[in-house]
C-alpha atoms as a PDB file:
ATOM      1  CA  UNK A   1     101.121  93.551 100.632  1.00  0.00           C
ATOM      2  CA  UNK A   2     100.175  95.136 104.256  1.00  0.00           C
ATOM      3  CA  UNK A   3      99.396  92.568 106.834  1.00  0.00           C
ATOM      4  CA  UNK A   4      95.625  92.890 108.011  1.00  0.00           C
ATOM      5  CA  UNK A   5      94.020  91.428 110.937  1.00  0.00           C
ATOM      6  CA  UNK A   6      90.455  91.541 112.229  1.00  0.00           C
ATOM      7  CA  UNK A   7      90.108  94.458 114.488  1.00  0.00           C
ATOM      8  CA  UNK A   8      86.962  95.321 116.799  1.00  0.00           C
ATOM      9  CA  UNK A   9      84.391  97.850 115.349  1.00  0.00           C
ATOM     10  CA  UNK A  10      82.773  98.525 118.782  1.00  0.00           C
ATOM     11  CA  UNK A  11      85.398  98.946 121.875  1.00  0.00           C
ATOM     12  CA  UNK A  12      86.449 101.797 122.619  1.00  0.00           C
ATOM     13  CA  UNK A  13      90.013 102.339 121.283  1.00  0.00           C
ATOM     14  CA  UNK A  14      90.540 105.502 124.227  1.00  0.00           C
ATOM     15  CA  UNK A  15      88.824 106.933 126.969  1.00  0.00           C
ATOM     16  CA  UNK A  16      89.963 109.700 128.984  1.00  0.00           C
ATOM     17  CA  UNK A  17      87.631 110.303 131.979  1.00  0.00           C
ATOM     18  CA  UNK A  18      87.609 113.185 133.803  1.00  0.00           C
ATOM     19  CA  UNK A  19      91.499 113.175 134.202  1.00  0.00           C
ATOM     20  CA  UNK A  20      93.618 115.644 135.067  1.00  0.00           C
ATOM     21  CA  UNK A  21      97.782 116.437 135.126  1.00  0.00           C
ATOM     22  CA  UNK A  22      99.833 118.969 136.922  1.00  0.00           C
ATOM     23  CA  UNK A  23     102.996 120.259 136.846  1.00  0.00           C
ATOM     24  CA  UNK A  24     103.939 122.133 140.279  1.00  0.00           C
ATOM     25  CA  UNK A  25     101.115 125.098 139.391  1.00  0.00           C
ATOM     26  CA  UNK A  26     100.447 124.632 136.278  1.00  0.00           C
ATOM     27  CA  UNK A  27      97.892 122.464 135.042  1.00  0.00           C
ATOM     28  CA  UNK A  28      98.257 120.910 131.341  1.00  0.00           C
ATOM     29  CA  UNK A  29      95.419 119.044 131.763  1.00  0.00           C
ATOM     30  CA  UNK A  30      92.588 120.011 133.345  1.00  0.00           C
ATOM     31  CA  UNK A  31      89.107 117.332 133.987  1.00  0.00           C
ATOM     32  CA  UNK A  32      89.324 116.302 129.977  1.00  0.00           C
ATOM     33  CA  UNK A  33      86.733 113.672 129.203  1.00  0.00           C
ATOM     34  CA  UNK A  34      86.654 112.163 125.572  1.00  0.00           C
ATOM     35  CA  UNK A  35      87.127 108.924 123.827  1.00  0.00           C
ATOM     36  CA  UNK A  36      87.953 107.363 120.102  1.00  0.00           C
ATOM     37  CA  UNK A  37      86.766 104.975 118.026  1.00  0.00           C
ATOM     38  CA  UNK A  38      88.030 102.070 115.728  1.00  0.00           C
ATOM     39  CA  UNK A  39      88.763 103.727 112.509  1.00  0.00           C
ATOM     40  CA  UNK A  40      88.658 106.775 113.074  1.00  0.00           C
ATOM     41  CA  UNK A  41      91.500 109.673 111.708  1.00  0.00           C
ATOM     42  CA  UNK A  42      91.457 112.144 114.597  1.00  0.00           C
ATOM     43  CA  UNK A  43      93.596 115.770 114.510  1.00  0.00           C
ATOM     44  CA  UNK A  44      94.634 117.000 118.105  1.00  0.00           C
ATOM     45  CA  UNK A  45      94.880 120.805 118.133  1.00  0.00           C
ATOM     46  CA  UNK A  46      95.768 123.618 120.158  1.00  0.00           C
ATOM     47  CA  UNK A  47      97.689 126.706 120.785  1.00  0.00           C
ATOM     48  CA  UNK A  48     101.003 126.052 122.608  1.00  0.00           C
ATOM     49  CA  UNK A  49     100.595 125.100 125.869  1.00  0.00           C
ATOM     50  CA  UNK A  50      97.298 124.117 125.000  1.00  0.00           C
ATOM     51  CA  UNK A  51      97.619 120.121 126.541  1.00  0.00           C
ATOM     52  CA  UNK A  52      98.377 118.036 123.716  1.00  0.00           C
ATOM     53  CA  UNK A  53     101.863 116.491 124.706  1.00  0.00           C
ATOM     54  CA  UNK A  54     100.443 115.854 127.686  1.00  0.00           C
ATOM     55  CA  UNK A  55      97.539 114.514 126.736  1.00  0.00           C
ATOM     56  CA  UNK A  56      99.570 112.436 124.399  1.00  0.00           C
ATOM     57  CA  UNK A  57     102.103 111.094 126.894  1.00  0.00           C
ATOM     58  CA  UNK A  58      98.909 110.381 129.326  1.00  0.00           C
ATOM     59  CA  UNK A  59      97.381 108.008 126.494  1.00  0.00           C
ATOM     60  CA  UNK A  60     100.842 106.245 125.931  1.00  0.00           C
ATOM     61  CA  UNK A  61     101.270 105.282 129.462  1.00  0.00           C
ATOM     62  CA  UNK A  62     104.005 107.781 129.700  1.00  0.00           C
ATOM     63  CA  UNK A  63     102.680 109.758 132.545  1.00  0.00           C
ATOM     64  CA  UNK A  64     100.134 109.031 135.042  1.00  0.00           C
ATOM     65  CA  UNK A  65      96.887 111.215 135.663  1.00  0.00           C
ATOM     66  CA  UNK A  66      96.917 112.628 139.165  1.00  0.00           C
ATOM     67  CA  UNK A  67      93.339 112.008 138.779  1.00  0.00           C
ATOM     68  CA  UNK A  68      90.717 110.648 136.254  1.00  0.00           C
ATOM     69  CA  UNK A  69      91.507 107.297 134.257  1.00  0.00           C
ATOM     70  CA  UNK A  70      93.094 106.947 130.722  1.00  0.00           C
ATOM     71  CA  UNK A  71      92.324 103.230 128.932  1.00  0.00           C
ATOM     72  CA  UNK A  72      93.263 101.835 125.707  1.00  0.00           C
ATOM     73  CA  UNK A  73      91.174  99.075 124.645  1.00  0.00           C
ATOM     74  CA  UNK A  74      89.600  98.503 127.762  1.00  0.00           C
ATOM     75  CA  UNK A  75      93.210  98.140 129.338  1.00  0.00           C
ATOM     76  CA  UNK A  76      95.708 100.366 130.424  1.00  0.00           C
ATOM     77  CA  UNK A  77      97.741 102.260 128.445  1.00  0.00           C
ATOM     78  CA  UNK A  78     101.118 100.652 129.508  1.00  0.00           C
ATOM     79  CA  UNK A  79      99.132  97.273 129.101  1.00  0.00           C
ATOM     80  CA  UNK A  80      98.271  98.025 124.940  1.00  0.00           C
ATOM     81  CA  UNK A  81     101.766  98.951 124.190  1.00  0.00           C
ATOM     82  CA  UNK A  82     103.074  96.086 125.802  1.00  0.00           C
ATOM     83  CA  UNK A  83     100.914  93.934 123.559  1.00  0.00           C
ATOM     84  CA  UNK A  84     101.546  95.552 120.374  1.00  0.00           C
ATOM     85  CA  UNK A  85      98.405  97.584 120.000  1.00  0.00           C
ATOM     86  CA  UNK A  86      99.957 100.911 119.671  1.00  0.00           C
ATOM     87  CA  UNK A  87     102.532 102.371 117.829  1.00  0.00           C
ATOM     88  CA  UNK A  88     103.727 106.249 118.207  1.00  0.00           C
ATOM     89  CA  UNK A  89     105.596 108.698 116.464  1.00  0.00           C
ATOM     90  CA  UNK A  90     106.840 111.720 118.889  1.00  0.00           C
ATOM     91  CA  UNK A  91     108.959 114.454 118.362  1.00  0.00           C
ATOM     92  CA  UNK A  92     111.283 114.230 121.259  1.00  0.00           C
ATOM     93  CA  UNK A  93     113.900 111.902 121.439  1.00  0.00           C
ATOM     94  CA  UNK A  94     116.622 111.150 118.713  1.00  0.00           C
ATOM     95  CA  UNK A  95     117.325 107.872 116.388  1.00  0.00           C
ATOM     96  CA  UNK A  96     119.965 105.502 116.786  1.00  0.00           C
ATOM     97  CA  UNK A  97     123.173 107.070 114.892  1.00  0.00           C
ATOM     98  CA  UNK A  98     125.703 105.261 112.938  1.00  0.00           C
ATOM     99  CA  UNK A  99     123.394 102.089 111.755  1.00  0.00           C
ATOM    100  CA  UNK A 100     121.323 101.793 108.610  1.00  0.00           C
ATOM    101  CA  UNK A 101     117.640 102.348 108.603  1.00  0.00           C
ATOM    102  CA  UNK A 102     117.244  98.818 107.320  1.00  0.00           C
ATOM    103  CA  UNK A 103     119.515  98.286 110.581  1.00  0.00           C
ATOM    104  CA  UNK A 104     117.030 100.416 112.491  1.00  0.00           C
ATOM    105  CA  UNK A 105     113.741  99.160 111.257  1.00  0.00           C
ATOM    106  CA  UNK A 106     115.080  95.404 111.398  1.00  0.00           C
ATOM    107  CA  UNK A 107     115.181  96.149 115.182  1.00  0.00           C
ATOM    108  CA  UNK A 108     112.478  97.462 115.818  1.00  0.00           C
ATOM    109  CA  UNK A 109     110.268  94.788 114.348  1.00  0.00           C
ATOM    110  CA  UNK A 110     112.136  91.950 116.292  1.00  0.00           C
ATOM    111  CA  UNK A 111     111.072  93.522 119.164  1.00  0.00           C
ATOM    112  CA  UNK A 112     107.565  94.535 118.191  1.00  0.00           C
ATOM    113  CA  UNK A 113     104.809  91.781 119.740  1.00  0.00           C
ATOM    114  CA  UNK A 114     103.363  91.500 116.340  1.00  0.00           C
ATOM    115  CA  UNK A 115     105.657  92.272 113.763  1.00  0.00           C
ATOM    116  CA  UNK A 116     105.157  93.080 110.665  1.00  0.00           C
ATOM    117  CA  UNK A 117     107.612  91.938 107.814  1.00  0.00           C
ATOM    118  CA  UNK A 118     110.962  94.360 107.473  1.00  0.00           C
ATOM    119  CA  UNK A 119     110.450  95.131 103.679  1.00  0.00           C
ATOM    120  CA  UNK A 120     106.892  95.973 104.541  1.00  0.00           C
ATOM    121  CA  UNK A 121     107.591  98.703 106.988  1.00  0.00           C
ATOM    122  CA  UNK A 122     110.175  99.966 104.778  1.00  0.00           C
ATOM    123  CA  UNK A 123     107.619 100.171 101.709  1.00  0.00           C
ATOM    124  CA  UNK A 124     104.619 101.277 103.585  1.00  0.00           C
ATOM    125  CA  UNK A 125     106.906 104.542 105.473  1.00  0.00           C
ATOM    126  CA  UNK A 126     108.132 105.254 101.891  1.00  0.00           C
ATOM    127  CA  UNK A 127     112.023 104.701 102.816  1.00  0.00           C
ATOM    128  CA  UNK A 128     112.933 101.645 101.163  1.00  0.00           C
ATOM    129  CA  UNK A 129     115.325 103.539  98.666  1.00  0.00           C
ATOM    130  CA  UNK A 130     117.112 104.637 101.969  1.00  0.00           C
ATOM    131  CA  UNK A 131     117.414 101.614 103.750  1.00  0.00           C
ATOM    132  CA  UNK A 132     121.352 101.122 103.394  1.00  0.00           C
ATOM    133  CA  UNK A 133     121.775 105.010 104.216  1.00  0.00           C
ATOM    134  CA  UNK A 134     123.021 105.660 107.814  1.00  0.00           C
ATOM    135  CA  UNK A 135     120.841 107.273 110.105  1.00  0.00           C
ATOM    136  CA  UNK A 136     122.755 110.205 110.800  1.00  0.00           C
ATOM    137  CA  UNK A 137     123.084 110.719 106.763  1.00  0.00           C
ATOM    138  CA  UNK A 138     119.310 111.523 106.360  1.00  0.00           C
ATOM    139  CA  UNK A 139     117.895 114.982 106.022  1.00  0.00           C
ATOM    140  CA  UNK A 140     114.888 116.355 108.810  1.00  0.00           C
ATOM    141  CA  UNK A 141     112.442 115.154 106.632  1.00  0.00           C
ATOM    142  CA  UNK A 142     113.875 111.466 105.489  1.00  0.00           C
ATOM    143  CA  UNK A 143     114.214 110.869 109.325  1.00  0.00           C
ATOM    144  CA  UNK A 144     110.228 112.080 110.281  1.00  0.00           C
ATOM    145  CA  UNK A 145     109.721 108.722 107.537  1.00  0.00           C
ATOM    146  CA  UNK A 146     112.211 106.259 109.592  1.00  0.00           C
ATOM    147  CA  UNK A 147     110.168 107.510 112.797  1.00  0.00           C
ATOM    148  CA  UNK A 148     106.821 106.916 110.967  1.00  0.00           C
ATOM    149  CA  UNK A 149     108.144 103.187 109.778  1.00  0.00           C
ATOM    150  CA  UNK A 150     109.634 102.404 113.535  1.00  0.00           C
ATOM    151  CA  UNK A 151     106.223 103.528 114.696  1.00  0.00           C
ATOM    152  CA  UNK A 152     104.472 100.848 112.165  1.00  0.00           C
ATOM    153  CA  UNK A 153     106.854  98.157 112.611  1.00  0.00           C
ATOM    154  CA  UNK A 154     103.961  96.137 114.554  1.00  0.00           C
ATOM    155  CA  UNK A 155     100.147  95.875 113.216  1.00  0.00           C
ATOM    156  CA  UNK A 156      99.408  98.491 115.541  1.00  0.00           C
ATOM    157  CA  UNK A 157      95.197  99.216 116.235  1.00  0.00           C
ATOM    158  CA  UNK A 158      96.426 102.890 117.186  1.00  0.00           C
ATOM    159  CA  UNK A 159      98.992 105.006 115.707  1.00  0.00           C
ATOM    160  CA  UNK A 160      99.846 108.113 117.354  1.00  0.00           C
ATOM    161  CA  UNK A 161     101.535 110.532 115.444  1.00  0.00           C
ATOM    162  CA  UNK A 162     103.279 114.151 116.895  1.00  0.00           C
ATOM    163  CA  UNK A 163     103.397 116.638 114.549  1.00  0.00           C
ATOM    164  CA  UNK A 164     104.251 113.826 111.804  1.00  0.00           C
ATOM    165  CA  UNK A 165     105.058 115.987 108.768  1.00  0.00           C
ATOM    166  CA  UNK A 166     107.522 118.803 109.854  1.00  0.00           C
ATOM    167  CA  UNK A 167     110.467 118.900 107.870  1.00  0.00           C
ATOM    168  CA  UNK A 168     108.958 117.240 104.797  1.00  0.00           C
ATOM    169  CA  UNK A 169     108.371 118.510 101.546  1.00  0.00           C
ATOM    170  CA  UNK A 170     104.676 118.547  99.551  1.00  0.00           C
ATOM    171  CA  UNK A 171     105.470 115.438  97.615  1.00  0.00           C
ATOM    172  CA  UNK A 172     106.602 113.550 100.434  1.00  0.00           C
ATOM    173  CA  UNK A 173     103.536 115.063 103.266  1.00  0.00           C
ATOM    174  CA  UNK A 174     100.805 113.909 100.548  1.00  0.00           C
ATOM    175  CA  UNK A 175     102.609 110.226 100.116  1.00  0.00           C
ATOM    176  CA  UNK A 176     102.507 110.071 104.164  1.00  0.00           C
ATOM    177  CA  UNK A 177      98.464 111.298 104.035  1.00  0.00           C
ATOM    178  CA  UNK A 178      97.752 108.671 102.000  1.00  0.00           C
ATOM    179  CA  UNK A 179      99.187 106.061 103.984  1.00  0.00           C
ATOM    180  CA  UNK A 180      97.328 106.745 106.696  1.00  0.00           C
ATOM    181  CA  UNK A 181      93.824 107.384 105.280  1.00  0.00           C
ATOM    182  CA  UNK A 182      94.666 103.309 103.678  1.00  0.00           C
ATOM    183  CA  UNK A 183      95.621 102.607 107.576  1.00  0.00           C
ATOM    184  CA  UNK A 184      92.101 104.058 108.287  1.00  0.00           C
ATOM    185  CA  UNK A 185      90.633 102.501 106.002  1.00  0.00           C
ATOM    186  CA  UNK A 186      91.892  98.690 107.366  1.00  0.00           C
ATOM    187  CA  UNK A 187      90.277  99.818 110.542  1.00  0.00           C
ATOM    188  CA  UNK A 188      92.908 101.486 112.603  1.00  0.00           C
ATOM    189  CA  UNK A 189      92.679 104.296 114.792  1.00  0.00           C
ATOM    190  CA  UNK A 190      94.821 107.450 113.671  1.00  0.00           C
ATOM    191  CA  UNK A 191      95.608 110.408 116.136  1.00  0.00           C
ATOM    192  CA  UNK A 192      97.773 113.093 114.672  1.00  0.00           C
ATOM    193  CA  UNK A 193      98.659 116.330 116.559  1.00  0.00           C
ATOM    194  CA  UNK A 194     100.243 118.870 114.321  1.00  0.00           C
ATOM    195  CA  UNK A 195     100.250 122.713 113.618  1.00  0.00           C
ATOM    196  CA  UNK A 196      99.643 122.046 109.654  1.00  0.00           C
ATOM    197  CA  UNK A 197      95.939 123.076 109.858  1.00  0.00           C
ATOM    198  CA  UNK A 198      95.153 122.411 105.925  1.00  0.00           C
ATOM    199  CA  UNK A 199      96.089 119.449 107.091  1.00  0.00           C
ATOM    200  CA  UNK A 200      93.788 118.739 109.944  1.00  0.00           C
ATOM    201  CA  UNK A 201      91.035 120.263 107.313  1.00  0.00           C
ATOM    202  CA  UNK A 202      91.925 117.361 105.049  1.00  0.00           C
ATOM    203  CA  UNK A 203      92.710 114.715 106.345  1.00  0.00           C
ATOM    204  CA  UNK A 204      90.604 114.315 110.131  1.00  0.00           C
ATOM    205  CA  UNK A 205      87.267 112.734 110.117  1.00  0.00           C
ATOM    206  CA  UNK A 206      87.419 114.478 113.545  1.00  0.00           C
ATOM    207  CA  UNK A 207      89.048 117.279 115.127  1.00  0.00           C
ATOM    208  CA  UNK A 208      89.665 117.941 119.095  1.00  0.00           C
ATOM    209  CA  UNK A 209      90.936 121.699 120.160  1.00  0.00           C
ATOM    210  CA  UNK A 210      92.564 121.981 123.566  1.00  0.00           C
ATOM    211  CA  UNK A 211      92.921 124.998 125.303  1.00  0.00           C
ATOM    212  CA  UNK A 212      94.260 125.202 128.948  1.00  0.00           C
ATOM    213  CA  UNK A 213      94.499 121.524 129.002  1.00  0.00           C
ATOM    214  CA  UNK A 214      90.547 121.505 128.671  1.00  0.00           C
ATOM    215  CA  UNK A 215      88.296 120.596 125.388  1.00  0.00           C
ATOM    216  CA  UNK A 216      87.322 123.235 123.861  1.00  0.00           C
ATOM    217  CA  UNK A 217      85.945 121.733 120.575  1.00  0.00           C
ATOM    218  CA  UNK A 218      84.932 118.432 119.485  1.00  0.00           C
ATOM    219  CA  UNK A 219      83.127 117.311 115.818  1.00  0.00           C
ATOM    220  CA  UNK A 220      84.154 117.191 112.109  1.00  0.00           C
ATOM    221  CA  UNK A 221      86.063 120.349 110.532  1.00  0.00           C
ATOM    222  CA  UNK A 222      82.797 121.566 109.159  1.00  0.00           C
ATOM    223  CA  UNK A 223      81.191 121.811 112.770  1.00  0.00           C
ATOM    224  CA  UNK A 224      84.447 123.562 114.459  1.00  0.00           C
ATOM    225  CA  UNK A 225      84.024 126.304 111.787  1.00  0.00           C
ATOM    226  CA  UNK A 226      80.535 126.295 112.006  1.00  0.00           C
ATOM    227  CA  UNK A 227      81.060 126.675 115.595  1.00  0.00           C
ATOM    228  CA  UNK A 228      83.354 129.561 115.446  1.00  0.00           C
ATOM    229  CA  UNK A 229      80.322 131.360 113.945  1.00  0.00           C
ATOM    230  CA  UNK A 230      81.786 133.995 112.115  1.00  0.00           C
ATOM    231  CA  UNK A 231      82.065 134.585 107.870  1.00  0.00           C
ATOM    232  CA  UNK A 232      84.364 136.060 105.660  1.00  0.00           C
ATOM    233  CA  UNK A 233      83.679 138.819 103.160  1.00  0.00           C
ATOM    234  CA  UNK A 234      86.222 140.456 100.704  1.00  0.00           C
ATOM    235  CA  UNK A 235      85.640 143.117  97.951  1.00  0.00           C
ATOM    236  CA  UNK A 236      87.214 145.835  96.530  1.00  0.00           C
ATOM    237  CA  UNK A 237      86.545 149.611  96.309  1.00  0.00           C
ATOM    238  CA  UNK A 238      87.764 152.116  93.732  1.00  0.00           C
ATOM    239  CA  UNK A 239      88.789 155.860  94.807  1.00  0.00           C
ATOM    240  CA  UNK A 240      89.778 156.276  98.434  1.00  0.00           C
ATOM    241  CA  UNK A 241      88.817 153.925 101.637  1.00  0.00           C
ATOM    242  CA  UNK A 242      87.284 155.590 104.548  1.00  0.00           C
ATOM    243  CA  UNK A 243      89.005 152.664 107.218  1.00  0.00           C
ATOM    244  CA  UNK A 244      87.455 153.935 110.354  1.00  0.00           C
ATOM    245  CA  UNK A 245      83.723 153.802 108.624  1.00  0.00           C
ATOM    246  CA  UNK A 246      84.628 150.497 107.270  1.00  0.00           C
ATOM    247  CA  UNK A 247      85.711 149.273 111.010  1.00  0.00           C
ATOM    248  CA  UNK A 248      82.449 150.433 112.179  1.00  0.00           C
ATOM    249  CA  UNK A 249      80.515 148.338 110.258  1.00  0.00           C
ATOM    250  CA  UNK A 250      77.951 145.913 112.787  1.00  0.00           C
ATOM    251  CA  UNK A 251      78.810 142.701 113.617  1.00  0.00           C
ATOM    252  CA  UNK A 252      82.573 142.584 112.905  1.00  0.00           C
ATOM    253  CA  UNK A 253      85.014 140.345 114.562  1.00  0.00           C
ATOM    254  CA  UNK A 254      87.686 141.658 112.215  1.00  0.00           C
ATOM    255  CA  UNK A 255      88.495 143.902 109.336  1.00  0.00           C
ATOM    256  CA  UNK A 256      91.770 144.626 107.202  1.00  0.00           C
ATOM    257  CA  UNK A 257      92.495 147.260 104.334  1.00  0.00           C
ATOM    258  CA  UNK A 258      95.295 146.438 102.121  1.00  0.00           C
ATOM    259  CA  UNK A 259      94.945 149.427  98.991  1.00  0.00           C
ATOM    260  CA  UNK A 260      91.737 148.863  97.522  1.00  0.00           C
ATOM    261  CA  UNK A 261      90.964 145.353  99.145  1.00  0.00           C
ATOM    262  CA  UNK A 262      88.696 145.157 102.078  1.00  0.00           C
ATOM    263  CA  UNK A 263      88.650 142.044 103.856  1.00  0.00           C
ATOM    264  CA  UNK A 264      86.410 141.707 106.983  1.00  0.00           C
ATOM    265  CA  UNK A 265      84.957 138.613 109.484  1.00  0.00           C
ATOM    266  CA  UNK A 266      81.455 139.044 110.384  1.00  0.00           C
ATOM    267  CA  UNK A 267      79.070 137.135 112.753  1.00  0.00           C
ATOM    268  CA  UNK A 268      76.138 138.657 111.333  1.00  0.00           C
ATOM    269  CA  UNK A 269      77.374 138.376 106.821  1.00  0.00           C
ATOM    270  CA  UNK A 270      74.152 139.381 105.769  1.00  0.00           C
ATOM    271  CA  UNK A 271      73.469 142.719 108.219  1.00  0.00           C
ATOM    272  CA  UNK A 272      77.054 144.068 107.259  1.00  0.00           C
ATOM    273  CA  UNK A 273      77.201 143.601 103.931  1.00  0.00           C
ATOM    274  CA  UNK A 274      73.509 145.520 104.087  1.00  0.00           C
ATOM    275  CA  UNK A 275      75.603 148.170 105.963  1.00  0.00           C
ATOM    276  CA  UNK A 276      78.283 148.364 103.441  1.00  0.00           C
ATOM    277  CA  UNK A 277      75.854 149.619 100.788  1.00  0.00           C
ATOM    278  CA  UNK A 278      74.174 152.119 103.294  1.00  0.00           C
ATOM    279  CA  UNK A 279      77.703 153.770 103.578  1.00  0.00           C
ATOM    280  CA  UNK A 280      76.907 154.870  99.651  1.00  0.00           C
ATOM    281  CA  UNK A 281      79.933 152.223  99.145  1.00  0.00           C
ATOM    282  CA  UNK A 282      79.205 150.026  95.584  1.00  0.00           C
ATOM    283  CA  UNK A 283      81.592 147.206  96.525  1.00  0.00           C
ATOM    284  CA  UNK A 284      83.100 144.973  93.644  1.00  0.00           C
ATOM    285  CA  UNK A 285      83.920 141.275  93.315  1.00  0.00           C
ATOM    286  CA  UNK A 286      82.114 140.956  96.513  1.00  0.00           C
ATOM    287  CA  UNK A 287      82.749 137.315  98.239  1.00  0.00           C
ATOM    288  CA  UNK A 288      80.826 135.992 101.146  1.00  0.00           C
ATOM    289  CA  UNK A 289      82.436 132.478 102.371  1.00  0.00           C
ATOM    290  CA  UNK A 290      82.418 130.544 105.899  1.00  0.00           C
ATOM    291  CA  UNK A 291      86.069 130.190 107.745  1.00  0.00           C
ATOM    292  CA  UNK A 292      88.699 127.922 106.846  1.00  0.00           C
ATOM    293  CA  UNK A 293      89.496 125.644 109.838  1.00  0.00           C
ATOM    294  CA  UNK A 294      92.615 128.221 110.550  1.00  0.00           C
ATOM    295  CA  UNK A 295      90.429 131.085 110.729  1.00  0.00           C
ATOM    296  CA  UNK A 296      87.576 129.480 112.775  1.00  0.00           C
ATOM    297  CA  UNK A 297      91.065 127.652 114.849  1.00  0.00           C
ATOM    298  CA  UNK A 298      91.759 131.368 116.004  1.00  0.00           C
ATOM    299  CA  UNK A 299      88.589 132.700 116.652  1.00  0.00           C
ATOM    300  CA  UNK A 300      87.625 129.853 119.109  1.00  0.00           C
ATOM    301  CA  UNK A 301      90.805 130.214 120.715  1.00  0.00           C
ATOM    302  CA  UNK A 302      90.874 133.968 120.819  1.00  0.00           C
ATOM    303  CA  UNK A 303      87.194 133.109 122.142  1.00  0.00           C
ATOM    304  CA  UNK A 304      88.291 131.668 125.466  1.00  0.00           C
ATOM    305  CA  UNK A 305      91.623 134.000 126.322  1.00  0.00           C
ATOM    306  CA  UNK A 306      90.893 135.449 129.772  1.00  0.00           C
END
């Protein structure tokens, strides 16, 4: 059974204010304001370099802001991992080699402030058929589960998660999903940065897009597509494809021909698809559809490039 405690439904669970990193001359992040909320499953997203290590190493009291304040809780960040609050799972760094994962986990819940029961972690991280395997014995994706059950060893208010799902396979990413919409759903707070944008489409109740260390969007997957602005249309033509008439239809942001297929991105569906039949062109198994979160993902941040 999963340990639950009472959690808070109103304090803020993180609040960046205004806060800002450098590196020598380059600045990862750059006056980003924002803040979570009990409960909540958020998806950190960007282009690389866009901010979100550093954004994620600012929350977990890794680095400092040069200016701005990060809190957790109401604390500081180095104050609500001391107590227990948060638990992370980040790419860098490597796992103990040469012990078992029971070995491994058993560890890390003595030294958690509010441990949670060994067999627990190992059931809830989906890794209790590998506890007597050595560490170093595990395949990429095996070891992304030890990392997820070190960084649940504690009842944690916040898990943060980097890029939580590389290396493993369908069966094994939807088993992880669920866990943490049931971790949701007891209240915690779940931040996930990852490059898996079905997943983000899925799975967030809210996604964030960095660029240039700054927020670029903020809302619910339907509002970042709505937001990029742009629709989809697809159909397909029989006889030959004048391309250059095609690309030259109004309101475009993109257009492909592959054989017969036409697909297209328009800010404006309705006018070009009104322009597609002035061209004389009788267009079959015509489609009209809003962007996935990838599409809309690109266009935003295509948006912004200067």
């Amino acid at each position: 059974m999963t340990t639950t405690t009472e959690r808070p439904t109103t304090t803020d669970v993180v609040r960046f204010e205004n806060v800002t990193k450098s590196y020598g001359t380059v600045r990862a992040v750059d006056g980003l304001t924002l803040t979570l909320h009990p409960g909540e499953t958020v998806a950190l997203l960007g282009p690389n370099g866009a901010g979100k290590s550093s954004t994620l190493d600012l929350l977990l009291g890794l680095r400092t802001p040069d200016t701005g304040t990060v809190s957790l809780f109401g604390d500081t960040p180095r104050r609500a991992v001391e107590t227990g609050r948060v638990g992370a799972m980040l790419q860098s760094g490597g796992l103990m080699e040469e012990v078992s994962v029971r070995e491994l986990v058993t560890l890390a819940c003595a030294l958690h402030p509010r441990p949670r029961p060994v067999d627990e972690v190992l059931d809830l991280a989906g890794v209790t058929a590998l506890a007597g395997r050595a560490v170093n014995k595990l395949s990429g994706g095996q070891e992304q589960r030890v990392r997820f059950a070190l960084a649940t060893a504690g009842d944690n208010d916040l898990i943060v998660l980097d890029e939580p799902t590389t290396g493993m396979d369908v069966t094994a990413r939807n088993a992880f999903w669920a866990t943490m919409r049931e971790q949701a759903d007891q209240g915690r707070t779940v931040l996930f940065a990852t490059h898996y944008l079905e997943e983000a489409d899925a799975i967030a109740d809210r996604v964030i897009v960095l660029r240039g260390g700054r927020l670029l969007a903020d809302g619910t997957a339907a509002e970042i597509k709505a937001r990029a602005g742009a629709r989809r249309i697809s159909f397909d033509l029989d006889g030959p494809v004048d391309e250059a008439a095609l690309r030259a239809l109004p309101h475009l942001t993109t257009a492909s021909v592959h054989g017969g297929t036409v697909r297209l991105q328009s800010r404006d569906a309705d006018a070009t698809v009104h322009a597609v039949y002035g061209l004389g062109l009788y267009p079959k198994n015509l489609e009209v559809a809003g962007l996935g979160l990838e599409q809309a993902f690109v266009a935003l941040t295509e948006a912004q490039e200067v």
